[in-house]
C-alpha atoms as a PDB file:
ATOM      1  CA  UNK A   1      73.721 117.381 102.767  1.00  0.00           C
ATOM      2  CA  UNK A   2      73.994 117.138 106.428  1.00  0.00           C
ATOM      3  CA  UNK A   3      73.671 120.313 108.385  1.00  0.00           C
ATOM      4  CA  UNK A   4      76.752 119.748 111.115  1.00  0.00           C
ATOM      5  CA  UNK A   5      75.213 119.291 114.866  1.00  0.00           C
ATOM      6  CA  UNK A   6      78.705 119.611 116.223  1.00  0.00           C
ATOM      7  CA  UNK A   7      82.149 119.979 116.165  1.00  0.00           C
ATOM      8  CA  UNK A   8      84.324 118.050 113.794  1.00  0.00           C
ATOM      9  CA  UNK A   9      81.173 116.556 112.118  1.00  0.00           C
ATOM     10  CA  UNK A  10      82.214 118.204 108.618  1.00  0.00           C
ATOM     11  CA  UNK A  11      85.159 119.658 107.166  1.00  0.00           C
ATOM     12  CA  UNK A  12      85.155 121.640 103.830  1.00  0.00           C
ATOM     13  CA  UNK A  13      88.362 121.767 101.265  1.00  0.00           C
ATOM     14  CA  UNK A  14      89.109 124.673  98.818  1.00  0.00           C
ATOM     15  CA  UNK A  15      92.139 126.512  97.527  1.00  0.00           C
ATOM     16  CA  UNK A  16      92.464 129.942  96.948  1.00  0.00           C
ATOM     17  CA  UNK A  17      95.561 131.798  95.059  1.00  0.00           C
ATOM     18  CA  UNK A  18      97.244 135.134  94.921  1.00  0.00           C
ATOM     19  CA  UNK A  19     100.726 136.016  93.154  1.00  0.00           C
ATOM     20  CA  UNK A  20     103.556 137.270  94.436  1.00  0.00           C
ATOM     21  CA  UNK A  21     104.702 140.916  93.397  1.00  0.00           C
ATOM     22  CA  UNK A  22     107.050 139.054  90.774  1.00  0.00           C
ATOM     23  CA  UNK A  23     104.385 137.150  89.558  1.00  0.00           C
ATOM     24  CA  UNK A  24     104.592 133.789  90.643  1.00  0.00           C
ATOM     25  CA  UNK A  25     101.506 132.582  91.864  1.00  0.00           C
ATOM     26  CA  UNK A  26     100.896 130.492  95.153  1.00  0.00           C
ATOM     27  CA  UNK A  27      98.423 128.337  96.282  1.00  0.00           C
ATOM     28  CA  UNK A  28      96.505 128.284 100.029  1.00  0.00           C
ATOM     29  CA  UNK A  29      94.951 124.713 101.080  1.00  0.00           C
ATOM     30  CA  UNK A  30      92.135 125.732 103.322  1.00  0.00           C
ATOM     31  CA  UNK A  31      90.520 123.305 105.983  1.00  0.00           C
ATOM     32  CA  UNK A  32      87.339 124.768 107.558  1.00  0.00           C
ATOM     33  CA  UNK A  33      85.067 122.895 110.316  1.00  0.00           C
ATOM     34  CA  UNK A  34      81.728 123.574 109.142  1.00  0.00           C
ATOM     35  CA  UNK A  35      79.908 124.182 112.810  1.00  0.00           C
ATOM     36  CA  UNK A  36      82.810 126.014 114.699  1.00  0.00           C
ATOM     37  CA  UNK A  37      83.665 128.373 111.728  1.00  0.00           C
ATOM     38  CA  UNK A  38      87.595 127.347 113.052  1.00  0.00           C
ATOM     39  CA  UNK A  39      89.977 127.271 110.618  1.00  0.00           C
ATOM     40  CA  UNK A  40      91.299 123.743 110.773  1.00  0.00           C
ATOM     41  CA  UNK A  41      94.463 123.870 108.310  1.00  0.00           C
ATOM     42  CA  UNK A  42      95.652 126.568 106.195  1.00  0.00           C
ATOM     43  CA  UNK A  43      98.481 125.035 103.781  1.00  0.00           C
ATOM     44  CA  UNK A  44     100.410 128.075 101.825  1.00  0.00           C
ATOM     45  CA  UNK A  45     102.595 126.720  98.794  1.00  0.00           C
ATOM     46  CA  UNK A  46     103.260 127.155  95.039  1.00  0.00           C
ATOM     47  CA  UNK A  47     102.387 124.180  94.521  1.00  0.00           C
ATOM     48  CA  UNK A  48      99.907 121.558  96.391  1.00  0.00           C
ATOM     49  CA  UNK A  49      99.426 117.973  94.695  1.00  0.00           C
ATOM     50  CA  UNK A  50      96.709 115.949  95.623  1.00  0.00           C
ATOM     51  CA  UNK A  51      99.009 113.569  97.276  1.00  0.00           C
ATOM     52  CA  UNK A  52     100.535 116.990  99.700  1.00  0.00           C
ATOM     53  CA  UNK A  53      96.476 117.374  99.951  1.00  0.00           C
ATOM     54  CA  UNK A  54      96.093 113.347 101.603  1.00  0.00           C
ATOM     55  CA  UNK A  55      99.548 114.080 104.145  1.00  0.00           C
ATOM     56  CA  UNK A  56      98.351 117.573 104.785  1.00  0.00           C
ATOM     57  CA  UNK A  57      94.629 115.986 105.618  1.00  0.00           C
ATOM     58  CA  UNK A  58      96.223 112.728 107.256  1.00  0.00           C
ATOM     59  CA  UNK A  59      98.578 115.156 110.158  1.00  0.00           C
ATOM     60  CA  UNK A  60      95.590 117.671 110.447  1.00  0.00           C
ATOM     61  CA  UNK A  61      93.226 114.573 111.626  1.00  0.00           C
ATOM     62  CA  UNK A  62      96.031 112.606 113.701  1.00  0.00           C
ATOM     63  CA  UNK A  63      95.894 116.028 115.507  1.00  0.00           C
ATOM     64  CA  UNK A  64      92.569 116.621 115.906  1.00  0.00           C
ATOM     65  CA  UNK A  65      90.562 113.159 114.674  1.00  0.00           C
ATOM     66  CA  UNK A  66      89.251 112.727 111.690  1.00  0.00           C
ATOM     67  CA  UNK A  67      85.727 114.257 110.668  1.00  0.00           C
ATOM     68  CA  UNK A  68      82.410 112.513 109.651  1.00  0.00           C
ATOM     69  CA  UNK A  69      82.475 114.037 106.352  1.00  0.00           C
ATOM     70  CA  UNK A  70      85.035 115.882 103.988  1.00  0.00           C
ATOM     71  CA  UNK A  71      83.529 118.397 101.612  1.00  0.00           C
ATOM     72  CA  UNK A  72      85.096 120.080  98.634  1.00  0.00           C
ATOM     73  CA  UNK A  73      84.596 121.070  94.850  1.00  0.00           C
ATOM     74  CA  UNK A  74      86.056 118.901  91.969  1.00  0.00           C
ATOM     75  CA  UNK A  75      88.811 120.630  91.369  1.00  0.00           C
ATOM     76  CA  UNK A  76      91.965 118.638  90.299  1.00  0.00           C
ATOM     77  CA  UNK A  77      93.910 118.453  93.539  1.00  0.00           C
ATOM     78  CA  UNK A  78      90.855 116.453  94.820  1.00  0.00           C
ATOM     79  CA  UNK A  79      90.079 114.604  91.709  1.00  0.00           C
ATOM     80  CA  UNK A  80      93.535 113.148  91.689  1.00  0.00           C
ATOM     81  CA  UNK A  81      94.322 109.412  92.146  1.00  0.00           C
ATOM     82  CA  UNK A  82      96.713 110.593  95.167  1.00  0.00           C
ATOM     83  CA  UNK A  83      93.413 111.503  96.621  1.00  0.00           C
ATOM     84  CA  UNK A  84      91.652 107.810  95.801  1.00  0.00           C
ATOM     85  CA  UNK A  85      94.513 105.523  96.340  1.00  0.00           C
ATOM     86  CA  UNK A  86      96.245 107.104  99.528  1.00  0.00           C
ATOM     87  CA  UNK A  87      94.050 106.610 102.980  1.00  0.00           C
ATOM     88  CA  UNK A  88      92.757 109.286 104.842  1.00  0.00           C
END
């Protein structure tokens, strides 16, 4: 992989999850530019499809263009057909 020479050259994907003090647990869609460190997007829900992942991703580049590369795991939000069939 690519190291990133500049800004908005890479972004990287993940999710990460807590629970609220009753139990119900919510979701964080995390957009990071892999140069600037900058926290692109931050998406807090209970639940984030992989089609909310493609609209989230779509507004976040309209507003900032769209990087040379997208990074994440394979986790099933990204894995999804919403991701495959919808165009970033």
């Amino acid at each position: 992989m690519e190291i990133p020479i500049g800004a908005n050259q890479r972004w990287s994907l993940d999710f990460v999850s807590d629970a609220f003090t009753d139990c119900r647990r919510f979701h964080i869609l995390t957009v990071v530019d892999d140069f600037t460190k900058e926290c692109v997007a931050l998406v807090p829900d209970t639940s984030i499809s992989g089609l909310r992942v493609t609209r989230e991703l779509n507004q976040t580049s309209a507003e900032r263009g769209m990087p040379k590369t997208i990074v994440s795991d394979n986790g099933t939000e990204f894995t999804s057909m919403a991701m495959f069939s919808h165009r970033l």
